[in-house]
Protein backbone atom coordinates (compact mmCIF):
# COMPACT_ATOMS: atom_id res chain seq x y z
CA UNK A 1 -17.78 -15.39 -54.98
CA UNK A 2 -19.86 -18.77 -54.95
CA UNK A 3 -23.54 -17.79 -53.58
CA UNK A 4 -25.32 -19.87 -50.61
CA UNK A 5 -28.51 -18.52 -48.87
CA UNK A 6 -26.04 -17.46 -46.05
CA UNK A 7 -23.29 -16.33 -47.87
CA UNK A 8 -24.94 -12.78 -47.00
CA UNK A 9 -23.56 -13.40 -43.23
CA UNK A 10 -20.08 -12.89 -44.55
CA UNK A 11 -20.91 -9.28 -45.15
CA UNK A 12 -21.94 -5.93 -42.51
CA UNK A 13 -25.51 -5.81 -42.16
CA UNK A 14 -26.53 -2.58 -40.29
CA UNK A 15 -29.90 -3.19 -41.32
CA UNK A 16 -30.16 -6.19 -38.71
CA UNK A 17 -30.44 -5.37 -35.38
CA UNK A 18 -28.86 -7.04 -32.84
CA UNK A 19 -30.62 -9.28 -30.69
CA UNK A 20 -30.71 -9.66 -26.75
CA UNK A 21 -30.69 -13.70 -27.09
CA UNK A 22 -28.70 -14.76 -30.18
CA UNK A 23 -29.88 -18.30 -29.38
CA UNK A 24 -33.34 -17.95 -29.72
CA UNK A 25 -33.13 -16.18 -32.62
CA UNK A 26 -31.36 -19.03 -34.02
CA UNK A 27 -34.22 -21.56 -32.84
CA UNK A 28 -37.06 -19.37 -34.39
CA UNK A 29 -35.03 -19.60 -37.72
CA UNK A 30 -34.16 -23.46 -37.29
CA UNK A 31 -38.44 -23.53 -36.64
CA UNK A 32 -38.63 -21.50 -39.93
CA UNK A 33 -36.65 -23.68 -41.86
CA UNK A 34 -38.87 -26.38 -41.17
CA UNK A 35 -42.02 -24.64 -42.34
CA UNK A 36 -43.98 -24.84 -45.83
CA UNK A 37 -43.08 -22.36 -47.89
CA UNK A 38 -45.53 -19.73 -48.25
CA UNK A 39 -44.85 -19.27 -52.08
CA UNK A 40 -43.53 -21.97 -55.16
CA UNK A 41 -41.41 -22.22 -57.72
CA UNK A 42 -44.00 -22.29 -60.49
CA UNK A 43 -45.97 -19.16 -59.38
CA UNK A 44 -42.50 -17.26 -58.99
CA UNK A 45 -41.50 -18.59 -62.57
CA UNK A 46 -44.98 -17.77 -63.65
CA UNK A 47 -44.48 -14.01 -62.30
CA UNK A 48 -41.37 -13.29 -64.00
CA UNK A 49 -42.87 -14.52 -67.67
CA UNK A 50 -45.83 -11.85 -66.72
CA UNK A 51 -43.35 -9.20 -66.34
CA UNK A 52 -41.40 -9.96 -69.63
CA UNK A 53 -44.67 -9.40 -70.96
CA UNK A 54 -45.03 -6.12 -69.43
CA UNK A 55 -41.11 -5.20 -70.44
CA UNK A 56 -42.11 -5.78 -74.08
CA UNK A 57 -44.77 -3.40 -73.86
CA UNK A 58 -47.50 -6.11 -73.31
CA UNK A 59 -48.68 -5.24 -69.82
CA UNK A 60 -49.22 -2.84 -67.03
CA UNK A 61 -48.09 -4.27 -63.47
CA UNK A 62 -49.85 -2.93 -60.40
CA UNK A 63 -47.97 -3.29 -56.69
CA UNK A 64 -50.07 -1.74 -54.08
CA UNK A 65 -50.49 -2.56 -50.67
CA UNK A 66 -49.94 -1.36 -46.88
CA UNK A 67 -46.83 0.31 -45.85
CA UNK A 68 -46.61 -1.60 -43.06
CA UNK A 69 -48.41 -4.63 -42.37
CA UNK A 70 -49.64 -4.54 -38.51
CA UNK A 71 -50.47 -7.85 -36.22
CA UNK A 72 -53.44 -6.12 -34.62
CA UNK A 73 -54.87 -5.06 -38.34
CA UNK A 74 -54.94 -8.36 -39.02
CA UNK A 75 -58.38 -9.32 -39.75
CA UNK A 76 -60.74 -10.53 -43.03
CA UNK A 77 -62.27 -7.80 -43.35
CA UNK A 78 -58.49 -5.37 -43.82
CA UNK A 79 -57.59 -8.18 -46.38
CA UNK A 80 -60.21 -8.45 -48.70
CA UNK A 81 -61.02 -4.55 -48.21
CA UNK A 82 -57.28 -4.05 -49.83
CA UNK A 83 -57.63 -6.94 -52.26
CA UNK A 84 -60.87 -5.68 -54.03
CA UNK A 85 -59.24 -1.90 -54.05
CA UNK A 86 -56.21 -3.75 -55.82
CA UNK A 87 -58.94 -5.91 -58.46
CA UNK A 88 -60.81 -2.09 -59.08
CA UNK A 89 -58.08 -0.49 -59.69
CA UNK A 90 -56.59 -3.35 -62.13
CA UNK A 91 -59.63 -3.41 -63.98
CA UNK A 92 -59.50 0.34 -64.00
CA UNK A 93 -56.45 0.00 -65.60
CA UNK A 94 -57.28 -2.58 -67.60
CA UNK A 95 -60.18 -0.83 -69.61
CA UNK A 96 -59.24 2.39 -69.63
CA UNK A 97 -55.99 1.93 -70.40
CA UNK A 98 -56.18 -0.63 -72.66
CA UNK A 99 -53.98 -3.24 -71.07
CA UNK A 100 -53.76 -6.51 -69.28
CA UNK A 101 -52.46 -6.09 -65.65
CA UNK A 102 -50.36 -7.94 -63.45
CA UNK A 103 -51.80 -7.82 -59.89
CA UNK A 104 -49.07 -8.07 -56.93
CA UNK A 105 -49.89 -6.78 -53.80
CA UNK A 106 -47.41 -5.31 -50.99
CA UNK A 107 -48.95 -7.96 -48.70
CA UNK A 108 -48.24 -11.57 -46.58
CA UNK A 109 -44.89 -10.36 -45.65
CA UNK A 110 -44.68 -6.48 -45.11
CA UNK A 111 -43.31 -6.30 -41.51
CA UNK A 112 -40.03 -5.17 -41.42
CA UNK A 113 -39.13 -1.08 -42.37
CA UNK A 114 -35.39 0.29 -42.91
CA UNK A 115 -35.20 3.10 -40.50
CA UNK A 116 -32.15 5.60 -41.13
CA UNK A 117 -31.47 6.14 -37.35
CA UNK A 118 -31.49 2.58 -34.88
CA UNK A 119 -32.23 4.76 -31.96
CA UNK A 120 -35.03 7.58 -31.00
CA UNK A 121 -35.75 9.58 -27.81
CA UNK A 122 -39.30 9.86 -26.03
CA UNK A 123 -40.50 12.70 -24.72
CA UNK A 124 -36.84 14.08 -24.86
CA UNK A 125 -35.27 12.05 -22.41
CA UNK A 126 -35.18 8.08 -22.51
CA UNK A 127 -33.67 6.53 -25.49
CA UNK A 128 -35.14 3.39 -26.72
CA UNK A 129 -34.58 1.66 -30.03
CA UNK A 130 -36.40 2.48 -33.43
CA UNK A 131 -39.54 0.90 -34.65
CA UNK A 132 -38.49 -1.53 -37.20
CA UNK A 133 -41.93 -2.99 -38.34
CA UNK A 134 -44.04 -6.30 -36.09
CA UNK A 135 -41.62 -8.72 -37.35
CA UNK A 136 -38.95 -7.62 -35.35
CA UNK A 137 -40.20 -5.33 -32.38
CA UNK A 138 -43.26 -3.38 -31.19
CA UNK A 139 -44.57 -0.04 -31.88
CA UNK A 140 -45.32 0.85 -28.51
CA UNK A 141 -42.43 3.55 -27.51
CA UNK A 142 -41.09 1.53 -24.16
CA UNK A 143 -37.90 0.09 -23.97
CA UNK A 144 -39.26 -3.41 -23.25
CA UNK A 145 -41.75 -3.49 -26.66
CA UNK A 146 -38.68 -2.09 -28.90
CA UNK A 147 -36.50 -4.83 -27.77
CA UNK A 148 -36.20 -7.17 -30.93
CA UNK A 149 -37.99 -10.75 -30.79
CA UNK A 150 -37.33 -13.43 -32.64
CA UNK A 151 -41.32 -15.13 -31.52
CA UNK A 152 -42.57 -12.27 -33.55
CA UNK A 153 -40.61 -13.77 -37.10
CA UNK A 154 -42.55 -16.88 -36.47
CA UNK A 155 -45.94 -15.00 -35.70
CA UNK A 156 -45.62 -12.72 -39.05
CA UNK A 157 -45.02 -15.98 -40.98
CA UNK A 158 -48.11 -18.03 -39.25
CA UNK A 159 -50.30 -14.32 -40.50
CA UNK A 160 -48.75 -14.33 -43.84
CA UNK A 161 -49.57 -17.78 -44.43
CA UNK A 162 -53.12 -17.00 -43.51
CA UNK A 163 -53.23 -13.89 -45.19
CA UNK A 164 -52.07 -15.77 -49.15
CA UNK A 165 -54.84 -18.68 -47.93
CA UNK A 166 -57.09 -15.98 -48.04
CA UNK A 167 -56.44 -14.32 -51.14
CA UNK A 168 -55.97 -17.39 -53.17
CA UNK A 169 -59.27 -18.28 -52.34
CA UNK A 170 -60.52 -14.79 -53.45
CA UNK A 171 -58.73 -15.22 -56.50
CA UNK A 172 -59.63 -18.13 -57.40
CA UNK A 173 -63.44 -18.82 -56.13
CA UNK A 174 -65.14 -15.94 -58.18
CA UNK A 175 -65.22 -13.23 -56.07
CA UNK A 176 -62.65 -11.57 -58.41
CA UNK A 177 -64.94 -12.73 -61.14
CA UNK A 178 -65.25 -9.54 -63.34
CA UNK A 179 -68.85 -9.73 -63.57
CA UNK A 180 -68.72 -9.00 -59.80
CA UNK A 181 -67.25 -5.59 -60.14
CA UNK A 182 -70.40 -3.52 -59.45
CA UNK A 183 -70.38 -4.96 -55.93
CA UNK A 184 -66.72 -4.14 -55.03
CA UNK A 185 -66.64 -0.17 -54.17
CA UNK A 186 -66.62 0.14 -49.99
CA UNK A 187 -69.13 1.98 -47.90
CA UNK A 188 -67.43 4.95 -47.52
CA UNK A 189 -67.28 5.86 -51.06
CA UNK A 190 -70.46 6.00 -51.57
CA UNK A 191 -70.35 10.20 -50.99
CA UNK A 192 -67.08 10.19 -53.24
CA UNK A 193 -67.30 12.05 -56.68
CA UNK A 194 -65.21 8.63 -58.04
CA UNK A 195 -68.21 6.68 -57.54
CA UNK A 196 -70.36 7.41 -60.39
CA UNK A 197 -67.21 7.41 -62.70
CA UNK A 198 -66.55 3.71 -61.48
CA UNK A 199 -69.93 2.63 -61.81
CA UNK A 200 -70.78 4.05 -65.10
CA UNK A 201 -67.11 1.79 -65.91
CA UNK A 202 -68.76 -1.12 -64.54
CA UNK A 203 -71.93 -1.28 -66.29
CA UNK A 204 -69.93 -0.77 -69.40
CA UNK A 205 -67.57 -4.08 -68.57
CA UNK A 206 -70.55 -5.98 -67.25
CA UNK A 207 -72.48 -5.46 -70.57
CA UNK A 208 -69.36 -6.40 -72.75
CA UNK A 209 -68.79 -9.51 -70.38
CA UNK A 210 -72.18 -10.80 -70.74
CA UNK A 211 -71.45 -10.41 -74.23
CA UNK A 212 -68.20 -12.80 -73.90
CA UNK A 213 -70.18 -15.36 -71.88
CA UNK A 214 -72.68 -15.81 -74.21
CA UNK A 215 -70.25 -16.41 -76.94
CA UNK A 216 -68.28 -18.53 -74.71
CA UNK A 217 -71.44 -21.09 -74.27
CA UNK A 218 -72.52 -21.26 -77.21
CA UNK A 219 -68.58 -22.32 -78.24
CA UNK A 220 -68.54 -24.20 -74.87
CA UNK A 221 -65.63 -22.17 -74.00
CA UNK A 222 -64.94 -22.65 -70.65
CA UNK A 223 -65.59 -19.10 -68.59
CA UNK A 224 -62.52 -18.52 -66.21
CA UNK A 225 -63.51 -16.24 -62.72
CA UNK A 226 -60.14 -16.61 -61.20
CA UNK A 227 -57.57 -13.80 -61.55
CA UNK A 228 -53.78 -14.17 -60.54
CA UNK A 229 -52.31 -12.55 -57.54
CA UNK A 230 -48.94 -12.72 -56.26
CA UNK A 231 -47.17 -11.01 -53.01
CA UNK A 232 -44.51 -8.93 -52.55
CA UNK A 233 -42.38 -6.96 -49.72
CA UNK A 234 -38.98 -5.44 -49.06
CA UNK A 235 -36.41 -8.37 -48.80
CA UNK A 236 -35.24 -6.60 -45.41
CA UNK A 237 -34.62 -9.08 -42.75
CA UNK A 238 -32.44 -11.77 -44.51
CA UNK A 239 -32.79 -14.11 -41.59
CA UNK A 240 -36.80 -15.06 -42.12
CA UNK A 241 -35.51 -14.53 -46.18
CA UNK A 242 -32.65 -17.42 -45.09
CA UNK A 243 -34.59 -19.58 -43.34
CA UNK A 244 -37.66 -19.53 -45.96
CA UNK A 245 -35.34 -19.90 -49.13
CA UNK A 246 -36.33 -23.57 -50.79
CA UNK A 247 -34.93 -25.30 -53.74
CA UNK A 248 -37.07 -26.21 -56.97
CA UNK A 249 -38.27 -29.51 -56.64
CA UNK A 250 -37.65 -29.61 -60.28
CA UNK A 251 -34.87 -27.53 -61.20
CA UNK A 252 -32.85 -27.12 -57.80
CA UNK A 253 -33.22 -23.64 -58.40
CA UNK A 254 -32.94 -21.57 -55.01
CA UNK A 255 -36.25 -19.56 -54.32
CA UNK A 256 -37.16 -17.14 -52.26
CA UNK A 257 -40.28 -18.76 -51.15
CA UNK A 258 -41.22 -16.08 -48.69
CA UNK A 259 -43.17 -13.64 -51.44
CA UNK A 260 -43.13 -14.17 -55.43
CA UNK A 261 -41.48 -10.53 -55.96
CA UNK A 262 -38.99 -8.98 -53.70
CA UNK A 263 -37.78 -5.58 -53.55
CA UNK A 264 -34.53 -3.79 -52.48
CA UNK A 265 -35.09 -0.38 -50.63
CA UNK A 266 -32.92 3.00 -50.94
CA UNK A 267 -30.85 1.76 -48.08
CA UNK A 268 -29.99 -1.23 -48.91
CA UNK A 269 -29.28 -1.29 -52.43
CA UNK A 270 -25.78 -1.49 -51.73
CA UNK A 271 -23.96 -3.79 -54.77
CA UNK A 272 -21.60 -5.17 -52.01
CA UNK A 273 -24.45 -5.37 -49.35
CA UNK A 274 -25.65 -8.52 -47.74
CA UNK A 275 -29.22 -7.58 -49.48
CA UNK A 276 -27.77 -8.12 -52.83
CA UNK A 277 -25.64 -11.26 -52.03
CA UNK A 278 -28.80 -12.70 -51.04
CA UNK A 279 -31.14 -11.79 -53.75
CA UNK A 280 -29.17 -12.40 -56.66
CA UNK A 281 -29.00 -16.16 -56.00
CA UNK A 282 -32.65 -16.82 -56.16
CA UNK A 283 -34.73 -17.00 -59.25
CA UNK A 284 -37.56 -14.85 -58.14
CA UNK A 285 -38.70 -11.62 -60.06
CA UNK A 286 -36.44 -8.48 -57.98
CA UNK A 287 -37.49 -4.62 -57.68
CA UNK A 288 -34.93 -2.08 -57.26
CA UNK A 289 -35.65 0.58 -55.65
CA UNK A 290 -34.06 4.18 -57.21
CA UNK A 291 -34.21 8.09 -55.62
CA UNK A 292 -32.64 11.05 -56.95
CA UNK A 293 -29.02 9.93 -55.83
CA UNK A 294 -29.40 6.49 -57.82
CA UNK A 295 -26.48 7.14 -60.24
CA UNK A 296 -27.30 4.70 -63.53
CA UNK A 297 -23.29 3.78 -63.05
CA UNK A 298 -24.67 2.42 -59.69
CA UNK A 299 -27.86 0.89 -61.19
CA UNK A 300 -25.76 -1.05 -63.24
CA UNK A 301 -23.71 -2.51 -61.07
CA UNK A 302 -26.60 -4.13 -59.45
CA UNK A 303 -27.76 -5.26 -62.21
CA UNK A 304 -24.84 -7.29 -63.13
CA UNK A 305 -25.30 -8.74 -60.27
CA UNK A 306 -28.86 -9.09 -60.01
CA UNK A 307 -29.50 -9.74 -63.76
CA UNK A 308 -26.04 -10.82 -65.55
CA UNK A 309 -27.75 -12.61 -68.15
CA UNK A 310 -30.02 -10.01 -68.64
CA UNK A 311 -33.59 -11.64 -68.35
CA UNK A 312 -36.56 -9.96 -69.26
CA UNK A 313 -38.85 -9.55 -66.11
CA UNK A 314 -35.92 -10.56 -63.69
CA UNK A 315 -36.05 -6.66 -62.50
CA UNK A 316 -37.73 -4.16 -62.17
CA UNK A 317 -36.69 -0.11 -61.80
CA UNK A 318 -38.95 1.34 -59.17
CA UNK A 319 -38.27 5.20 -59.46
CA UNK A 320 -39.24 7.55 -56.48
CA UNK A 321 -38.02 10.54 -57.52
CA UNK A 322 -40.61 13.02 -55.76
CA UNK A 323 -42.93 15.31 -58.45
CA UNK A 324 -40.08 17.96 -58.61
CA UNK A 325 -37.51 16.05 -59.23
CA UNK A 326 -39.00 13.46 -61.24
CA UNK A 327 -38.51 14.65 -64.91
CA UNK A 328 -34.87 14.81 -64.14
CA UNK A 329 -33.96 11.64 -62.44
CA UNK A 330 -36.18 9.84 -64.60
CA UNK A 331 -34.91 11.00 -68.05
CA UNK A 332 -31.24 10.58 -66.80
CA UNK A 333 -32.09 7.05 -65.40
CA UNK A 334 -34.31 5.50 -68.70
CA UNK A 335 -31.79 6.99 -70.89
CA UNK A 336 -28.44 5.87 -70.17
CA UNK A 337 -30.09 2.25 -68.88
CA UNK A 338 -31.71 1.83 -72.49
CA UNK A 339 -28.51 2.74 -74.03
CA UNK A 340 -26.65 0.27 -71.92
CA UNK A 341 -29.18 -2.60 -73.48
CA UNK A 342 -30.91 -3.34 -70.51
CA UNK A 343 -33.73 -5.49 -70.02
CA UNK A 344 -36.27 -4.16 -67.17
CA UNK A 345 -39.59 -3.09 -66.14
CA UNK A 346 -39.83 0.75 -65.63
CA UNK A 347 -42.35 1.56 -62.67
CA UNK A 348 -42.78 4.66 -60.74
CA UNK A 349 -43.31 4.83 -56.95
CA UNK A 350 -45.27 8.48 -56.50
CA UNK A 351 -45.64 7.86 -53.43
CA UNK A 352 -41.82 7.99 -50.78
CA UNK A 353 -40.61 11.07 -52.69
CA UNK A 354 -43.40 13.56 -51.79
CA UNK A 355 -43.68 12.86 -48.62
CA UNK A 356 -43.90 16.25 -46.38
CA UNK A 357 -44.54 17.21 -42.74
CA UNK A 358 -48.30 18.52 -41.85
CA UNK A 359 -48.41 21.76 -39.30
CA UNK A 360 -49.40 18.90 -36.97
CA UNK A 361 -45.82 17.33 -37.20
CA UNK A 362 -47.76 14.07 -38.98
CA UNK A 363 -46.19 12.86 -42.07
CA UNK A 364 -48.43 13.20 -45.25
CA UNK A 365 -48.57 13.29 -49.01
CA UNK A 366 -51.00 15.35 -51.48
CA UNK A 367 -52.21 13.70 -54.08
CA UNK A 368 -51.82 16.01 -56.68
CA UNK A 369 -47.91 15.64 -56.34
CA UNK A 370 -48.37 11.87 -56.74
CA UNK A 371 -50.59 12.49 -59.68
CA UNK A 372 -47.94 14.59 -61.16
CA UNK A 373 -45.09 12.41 -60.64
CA UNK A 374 -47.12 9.75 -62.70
CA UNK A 375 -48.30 12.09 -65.24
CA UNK A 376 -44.23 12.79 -65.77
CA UNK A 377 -43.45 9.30 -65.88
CA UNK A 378 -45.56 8.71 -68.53
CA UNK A 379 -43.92 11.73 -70.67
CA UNK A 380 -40.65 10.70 -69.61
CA UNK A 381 -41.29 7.09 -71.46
CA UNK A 382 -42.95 8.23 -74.17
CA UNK A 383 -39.94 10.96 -74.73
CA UNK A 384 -37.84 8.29 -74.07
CA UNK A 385 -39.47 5.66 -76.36
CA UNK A 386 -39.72 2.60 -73.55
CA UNK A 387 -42.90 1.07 -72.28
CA UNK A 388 -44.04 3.07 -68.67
CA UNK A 389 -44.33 -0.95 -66.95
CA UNK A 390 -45.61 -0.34 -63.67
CA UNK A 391 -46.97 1.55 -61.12
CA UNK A 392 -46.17 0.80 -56.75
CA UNK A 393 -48.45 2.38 -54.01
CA UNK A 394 -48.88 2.45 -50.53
CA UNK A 395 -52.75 2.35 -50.12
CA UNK A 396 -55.35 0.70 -47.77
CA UNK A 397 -58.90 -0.45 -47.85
CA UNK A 398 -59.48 1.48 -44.62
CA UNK A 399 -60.78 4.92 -44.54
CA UNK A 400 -57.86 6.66 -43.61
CA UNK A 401 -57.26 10.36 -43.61
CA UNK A 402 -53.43 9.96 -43.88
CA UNK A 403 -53.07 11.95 -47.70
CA UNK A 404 -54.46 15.40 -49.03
CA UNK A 405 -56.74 15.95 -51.29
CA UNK A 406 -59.95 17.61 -51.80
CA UNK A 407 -61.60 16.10 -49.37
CA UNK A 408 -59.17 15.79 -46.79
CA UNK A 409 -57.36 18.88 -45.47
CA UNK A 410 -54.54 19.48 -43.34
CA UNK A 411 -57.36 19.33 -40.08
CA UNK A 412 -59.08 16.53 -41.16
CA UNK A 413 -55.72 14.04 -40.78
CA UNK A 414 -56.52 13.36 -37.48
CA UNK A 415 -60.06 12.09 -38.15
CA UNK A 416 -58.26 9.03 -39.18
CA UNK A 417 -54.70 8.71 -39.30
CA UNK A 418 -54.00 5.24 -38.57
CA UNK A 419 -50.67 4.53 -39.96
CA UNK A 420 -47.93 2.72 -38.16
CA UNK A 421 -45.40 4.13 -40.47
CA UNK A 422 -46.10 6.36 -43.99
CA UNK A 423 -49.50 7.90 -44.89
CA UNK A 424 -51.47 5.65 -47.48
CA UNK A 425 -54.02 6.00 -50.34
CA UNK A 426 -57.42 5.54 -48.78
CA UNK A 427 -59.86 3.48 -51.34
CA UNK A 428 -61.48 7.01 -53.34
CA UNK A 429 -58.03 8.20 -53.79
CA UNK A 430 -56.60 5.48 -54.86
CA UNK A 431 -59.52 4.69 -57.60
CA UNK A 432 -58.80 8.63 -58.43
CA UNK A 433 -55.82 7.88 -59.04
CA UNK A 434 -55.81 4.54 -61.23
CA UNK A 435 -58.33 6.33 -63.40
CA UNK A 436 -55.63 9.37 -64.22
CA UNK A 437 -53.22 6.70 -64.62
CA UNK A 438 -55.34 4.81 -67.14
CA UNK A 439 -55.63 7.95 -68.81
CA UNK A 440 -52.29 8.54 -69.44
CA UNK A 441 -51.74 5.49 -70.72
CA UNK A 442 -54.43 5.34 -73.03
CA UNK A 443 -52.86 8.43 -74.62
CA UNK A 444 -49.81 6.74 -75.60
């Protein structure tokens, strides 16, 4: 079938709600359409050459970012909090394990969730519709908040835009500058045991940098502070994906100009689904999703569609498998994909499959299961004799108390359990765990 950006709209989309006014939906995405694009062609292009690095064994690549982006978190202070969490744990990553790190964050375009059931009852009686992220309705459980607006697709794109005109100037005016690292670790973990682990790190970089600079003067080399970052989020709502497609000013190639990498979730990875008929007509770099019920038959599939021409660092396999059942669904799934030839990234998400109900009723995760997960991963590559690519967590620059660990117990989620949807790495455990990571990659 000959692709369009709409073509999708030929096909059931359950994942779409329906609206109350059709018509003004229609006039936020005709406003859309109108808009700069919030990403281009060269960056996307740029991405997907990173990632055939990383699918050649040349590269680690590091998605992290909020589960959900909120409107009311949206501040400076929540962005570069979760941007210099992000440049730690690269650098982590970087000199502990030994290689160069491709930096995307789940950010600038996070507002829309899958949700398995469209409807939920409060307080066991009214019915009201299900949460589906700021882009499309409000978390606030009334009737008149739930109702899908279309105003809110045109307020997440006005934040995203403001939230990438941040972080490029991050990036790019030295504040990612490595000789800056000693200054990134937050308030709050200053009483962490990670602290004198990072720092100790950070002296050690600092010294060899200084090192670098010198010999870059005296060669009048020019010293480069910027670092590349590029944004990502679940291709979900394929009418703000629609309206913000663009072609290539050079090429005519169709873009997806809302994010540089886009993902397909669990529920929508359907090969005949209007998620796929969208996605595999733009050039940008795609993650796929994959739980224990991802068949590699069914992987395939989507990859002929996705990748026909099979492209190094076109895809990526995002496995969430859970820590018990990862060894199993992540052998089957690396082995009968290598055999088939394919060209991807292999990342693990530790993050969706061991997720597990407090005694409170909150949703949580420890962090020892997500340690283990990745520890397996690792294993499972090496056994398998492919490259372990990447690595995709939900995590925060807030001091949350949404996951277990040492330091935060079953009675201590409340103390801070700000989530609008799943629990998230606060900035200590996520440094915990970029360090084990590193680790295990330095062992191969």
């Amino acid at each position: 079938m000959s692709w369009s950006r709409s073509s999708w709209r030929t096909l059931p989309s359950p994942h779409i709600p329906a609206y109350p006014d059709p018509e003004a939906l229609r006039t936020a995405e005709d406003a859309l359409k109108t808009y700069p694009p919030l990403v281009f062609a060269g960056e996307v292009r740029q991405l997907k050459s990173e990632l055939a690095r990383v699918s050649e064994g040349n590269g680690i690549m590091l998605q992290a970012g909020d589960c959900a982006e909120a409107f009311a978190d949206f501040n400076t202070f929540n962005i570069r909090d979760s941007f210099r969490i992000i440049l730690q744990m690269a650098m982590i990553l970087t000199f502990v394990g030994e290689k160069p790190v491709t930096r995307i964050g789940r950010v600038a375009g996070q507002f829309a969730k899958p949700r398995s059931n469209a409807t939920e009852r409060i307080g066991g009686e009214e019915e009201i519709l299900t949460y589906r992220g700021d882009m499309i309705n409000g978390l606030e459980p009334t009737a008149r908040s739930r109702a899908p607006d279309p105003e809110r697709m045109l307020r997440a794109y006005f934040q995203s835009a403001a939230t990438l005109n941040l972080l490029r100037a991050f990036a790019g005016g030295g504040y990612a500058d490595m000789h800056s690292a000693g200054k990134w670790l937050l308030d709050f973990v200053e009483n962490s045991p990670i602290r004198k682990k990072y720092e100790q790190l950070a002296r050690k970089i600092n010294k060899n940098l200084n090192v670098m600079r010198a010999y870059r003067e005296s060669s009048r080399e020019p010293h480069r502070q910027r670092v590349d970052f590029y944004s990502s989020h679940e291709a979900l709502f394929l009418p703000y994906e629609e309206a913000l497609c663009r072609n290539d000013s050079l090429t005519g190639d169709p873009v997806a100009a809302s994010a540089h990498f886009l993902w397909i979730g669990e529920r929508t990875r359907d090969p005949s689904g209007p998620h796929i008929e969208f996605l595999r007509g733009v050039i940008n770099p795609v993650g796929i999703k994959c739980g224990p019920d991802a068949g590699a038959r069914s992987v395939e599939r989507l990859l002929e569609k996705l990748n026909p021409g099979n492209e190094k660092g076109r895809v990526t396999i995002i496995i969430r498998a859970g820590a018990d059942n990862a060894e199993r669904v992540q052998s089957k799934l690396i082995r009968e994909l290598t055999a088939a030839g394919r060209e991807v990234v292999w990342c693990v998400d530790p993050m969706h499959g061991n997720t597990i109900n407090a005694e409170s009723g909150v949703k949580t995760r420890r962090l020892s299961d997500i340690l283990r997960e990745c520890r397996t991963f690792v294993d499972v590559c090496r056994t398998e004799n492919v490259h372990p690519g990447g690595l995709h967590l939900e995590m925060t620059g807030k001091n949350v108390t949404e996951c277990l660990d040492r330091a935060v117990r079953e009675k201590d989620l409340a103390r801070n359990y700000a989530t609008c949807c799943d629990p998230r790495l606060n900035a200590a455990q996520a440094l915990e765990l970029a360090f084990e990571a590193a680790e295990y990659l330095a062992e191969l």
